[in-house]
N, C-alpha and C. Protein backbone atom coordinates (compact mmCIF):
# COMPACT_ATOMS: atom_id res chain seq x y z
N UNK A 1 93.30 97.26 120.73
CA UNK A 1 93.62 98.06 121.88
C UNK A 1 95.10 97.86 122.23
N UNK A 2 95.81 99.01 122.33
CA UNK A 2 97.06 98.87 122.96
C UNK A 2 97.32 99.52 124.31
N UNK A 3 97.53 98.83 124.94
CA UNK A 3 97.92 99.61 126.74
C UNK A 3 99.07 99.15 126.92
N UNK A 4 100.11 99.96 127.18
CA UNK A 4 101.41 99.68 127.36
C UNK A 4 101.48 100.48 128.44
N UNK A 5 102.98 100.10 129.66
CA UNK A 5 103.18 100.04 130.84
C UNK A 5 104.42 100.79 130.87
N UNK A 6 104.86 100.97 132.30
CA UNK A 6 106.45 101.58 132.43
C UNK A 6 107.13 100.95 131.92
N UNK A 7 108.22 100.97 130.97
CA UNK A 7 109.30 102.21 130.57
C UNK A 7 108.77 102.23 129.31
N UNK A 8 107.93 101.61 128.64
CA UNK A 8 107.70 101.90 127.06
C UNK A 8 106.67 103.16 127.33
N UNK A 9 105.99 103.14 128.19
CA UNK A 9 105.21 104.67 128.33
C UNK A 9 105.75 105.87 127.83
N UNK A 10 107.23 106.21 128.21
CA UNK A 10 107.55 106.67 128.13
C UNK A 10 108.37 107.18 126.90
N UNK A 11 109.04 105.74 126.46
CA UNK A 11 110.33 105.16 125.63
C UNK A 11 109.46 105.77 124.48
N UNK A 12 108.29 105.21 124.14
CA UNK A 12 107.19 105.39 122.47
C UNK A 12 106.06 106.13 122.52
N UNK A 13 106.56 107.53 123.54
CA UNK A 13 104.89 108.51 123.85
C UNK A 13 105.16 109.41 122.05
N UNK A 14 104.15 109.19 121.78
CA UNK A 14 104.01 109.77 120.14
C UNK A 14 104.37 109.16 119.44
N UNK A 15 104.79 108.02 119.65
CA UNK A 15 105.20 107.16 118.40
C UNK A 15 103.95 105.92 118.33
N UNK A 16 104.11 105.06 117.40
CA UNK A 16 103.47 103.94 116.81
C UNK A 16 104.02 102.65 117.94
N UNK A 17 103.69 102.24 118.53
CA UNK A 17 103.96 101.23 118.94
C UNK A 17 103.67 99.94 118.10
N UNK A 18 103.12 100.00 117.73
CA UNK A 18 103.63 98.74 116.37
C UNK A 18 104.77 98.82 115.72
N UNK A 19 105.14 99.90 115.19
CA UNK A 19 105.85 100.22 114.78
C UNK A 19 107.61 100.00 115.08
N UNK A 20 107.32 100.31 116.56
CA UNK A 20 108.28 100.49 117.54
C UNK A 20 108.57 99.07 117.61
N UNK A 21 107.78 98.00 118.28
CA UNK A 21 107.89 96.68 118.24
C UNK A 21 108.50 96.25 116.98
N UNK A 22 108.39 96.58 116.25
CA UNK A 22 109.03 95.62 115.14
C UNK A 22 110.41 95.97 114.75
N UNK A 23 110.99 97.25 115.21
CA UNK A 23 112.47 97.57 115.16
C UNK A 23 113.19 96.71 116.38
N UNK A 24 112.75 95.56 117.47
CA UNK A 24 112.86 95.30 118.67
C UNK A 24 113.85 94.18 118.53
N UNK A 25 115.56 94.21 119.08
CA UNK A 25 116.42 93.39 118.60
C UNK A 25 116.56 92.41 120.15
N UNK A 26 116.76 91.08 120.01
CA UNK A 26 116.78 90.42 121.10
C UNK A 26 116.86 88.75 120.48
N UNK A 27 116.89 88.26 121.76
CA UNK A 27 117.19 87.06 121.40
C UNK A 27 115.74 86.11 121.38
N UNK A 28 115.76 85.25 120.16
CA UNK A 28 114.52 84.67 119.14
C UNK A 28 114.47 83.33 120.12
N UNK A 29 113.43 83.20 120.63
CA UNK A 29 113.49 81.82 121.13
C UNK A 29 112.40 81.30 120.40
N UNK A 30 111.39 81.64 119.36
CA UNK A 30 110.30 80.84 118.66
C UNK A 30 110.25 81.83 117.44
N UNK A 31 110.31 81.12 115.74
CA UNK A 31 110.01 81.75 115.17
C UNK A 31 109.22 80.86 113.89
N UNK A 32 107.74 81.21 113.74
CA UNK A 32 107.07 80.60 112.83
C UNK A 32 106.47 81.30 112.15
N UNK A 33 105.61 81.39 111.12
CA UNK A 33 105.16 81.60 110.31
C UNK A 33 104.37 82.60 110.33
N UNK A 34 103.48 82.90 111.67
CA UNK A 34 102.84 83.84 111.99
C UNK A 34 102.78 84.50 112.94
N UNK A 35 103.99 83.74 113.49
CA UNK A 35 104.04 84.48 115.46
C UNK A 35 105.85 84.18 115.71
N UNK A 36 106.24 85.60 116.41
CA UNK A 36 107.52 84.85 117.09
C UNK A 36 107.69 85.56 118.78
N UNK A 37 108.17 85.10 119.51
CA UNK A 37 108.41 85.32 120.37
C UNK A 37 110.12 85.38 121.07
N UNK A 38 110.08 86.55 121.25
CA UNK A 38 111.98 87.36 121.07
C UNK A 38 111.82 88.09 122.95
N UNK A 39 113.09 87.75 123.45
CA UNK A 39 113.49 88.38 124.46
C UNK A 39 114.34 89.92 124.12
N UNK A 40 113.87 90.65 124.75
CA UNK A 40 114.55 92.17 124.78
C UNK A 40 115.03 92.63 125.99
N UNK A 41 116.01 93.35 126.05
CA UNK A 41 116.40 93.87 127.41
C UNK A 41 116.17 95.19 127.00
N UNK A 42 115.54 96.01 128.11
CA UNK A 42 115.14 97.75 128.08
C UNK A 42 115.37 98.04 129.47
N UNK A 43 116.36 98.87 129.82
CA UNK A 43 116.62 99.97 130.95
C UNK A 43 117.40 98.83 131.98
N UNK A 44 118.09 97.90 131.59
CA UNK A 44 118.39 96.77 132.39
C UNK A 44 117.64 95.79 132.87
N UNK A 45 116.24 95.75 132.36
CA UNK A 45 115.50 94.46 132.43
C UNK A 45 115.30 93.97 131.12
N UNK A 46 114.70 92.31 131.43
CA UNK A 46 114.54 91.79 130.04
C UNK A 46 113.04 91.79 130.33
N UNK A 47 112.84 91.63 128.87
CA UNK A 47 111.18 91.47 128.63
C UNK A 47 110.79 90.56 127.47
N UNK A 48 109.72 89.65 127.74
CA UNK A 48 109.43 89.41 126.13
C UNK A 48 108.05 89.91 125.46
N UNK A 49 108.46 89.13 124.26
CA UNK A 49 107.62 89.87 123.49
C UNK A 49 107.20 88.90 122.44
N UNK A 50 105.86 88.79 122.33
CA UNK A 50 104.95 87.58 121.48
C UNK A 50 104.22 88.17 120.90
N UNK A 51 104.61 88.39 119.19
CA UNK A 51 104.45 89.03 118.06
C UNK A 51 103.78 88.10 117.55
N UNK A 52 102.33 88.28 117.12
CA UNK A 52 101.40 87.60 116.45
C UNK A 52 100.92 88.31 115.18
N UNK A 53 101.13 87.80 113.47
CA UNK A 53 100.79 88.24 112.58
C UNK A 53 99.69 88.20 112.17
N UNK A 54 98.61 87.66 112.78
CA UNK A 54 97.14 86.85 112.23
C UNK A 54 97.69 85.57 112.41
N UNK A 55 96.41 85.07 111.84
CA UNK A 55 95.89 83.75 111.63
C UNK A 55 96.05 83.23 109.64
N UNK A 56 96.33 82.41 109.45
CA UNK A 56 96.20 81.81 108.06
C UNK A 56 94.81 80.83 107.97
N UNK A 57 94.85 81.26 106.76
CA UNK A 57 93.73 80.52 106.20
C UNK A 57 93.92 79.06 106.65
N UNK A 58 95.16 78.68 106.06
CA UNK A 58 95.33 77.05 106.22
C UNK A 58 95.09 76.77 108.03
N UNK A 59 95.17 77.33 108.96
CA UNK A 59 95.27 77.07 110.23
C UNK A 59 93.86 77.47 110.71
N UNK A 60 93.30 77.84 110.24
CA UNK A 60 91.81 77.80 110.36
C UNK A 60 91.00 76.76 110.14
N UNK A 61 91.27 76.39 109.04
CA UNK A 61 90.98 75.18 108.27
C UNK A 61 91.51 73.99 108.90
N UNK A 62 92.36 73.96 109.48
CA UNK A 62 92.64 72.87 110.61
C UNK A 62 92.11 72.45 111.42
N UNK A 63 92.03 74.15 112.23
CA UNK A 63 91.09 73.96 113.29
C UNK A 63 89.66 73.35 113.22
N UNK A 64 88.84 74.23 112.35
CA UNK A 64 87.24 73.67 111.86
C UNK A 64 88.09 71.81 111.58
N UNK A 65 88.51 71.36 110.93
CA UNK A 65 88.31 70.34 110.67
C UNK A 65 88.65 69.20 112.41
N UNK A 66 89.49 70.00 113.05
CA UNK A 66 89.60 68.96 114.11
C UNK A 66 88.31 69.43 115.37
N UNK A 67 87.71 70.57 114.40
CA UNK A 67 86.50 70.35 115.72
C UNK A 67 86.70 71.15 116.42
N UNK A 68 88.05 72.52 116.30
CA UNK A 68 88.04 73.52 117.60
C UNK A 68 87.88 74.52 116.58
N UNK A 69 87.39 75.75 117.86
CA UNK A 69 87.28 76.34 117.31
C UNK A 69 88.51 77.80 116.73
N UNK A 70 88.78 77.98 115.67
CA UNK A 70 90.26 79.15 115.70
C UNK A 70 90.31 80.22 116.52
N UNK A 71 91.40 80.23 116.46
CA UNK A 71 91.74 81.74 117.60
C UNK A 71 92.15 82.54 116.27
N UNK A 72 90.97 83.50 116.39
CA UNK A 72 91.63 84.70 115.84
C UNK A 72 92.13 86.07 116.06
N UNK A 73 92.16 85.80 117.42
CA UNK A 73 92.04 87.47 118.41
C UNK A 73 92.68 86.68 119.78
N UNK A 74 93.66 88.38 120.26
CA UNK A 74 94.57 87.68 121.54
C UNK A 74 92.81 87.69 122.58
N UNK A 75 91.93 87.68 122.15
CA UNK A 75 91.05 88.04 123.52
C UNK A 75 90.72 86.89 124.22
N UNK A 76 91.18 85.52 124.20
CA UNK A 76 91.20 84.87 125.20
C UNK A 76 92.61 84.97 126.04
N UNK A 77 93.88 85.36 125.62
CA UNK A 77 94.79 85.27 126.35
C UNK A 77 94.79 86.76 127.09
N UNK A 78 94.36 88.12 126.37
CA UNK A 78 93.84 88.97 127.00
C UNK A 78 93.11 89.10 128.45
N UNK A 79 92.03 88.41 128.07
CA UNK A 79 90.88 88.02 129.48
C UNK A 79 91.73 87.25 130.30
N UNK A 80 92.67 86.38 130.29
CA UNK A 80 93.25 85.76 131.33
C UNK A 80 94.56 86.15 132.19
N UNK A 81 95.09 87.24 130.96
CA UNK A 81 95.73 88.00 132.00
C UNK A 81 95.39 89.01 132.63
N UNK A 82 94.10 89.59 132.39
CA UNK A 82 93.70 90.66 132.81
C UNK A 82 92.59 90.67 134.15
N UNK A 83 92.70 89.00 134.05
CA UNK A 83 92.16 88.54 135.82
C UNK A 83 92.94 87.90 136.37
N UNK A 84 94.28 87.75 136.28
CA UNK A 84 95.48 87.38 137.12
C UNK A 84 95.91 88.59 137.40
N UNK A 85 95.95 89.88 137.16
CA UNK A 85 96.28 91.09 137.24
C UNK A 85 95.83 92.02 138.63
């Protein structure tokens, strides 16, 4: 599911927003292997943005072994912003 808000409503109506996100130039404050998280400025505000590629096998396999269980879906960080909201 994608729900996007004012000014990208507007900025990417008919376009791919995936798409769009990944042309997105700003400054990198985390970049790993499967996720980075980059500040952007749009219309004179900044925004960020926490780009998640999946999950790896090997980080799964971590998890099961220390006993938690993997995240493979934003739907726990989903559900928690969507009742602070």
């Amino acid at each position: 599911m994608v729900e996007l808000k004012a000014p990208l409503t507007t900025l990417w109506r008919g376009k791919d927003a995936f798409e769009e996100v990944k042309t997105l130039q700003g400054e990198v404050f985390r970049e790993l292997e499967t996720r980075r998280t980059l500040r952007f400025e749009l219309d004179g505000k900044s925004y960020f943005l926490k780009w998640h590629k999946g999950t790896s096998l090997k980080e799964i396999v971590k998890n099961l072994i220390s006993l938690r269980m993997p995240v493979l879906g934003a739907d726990r960080r989903m559900a928690r912003h969507s009742s602070s909201t």
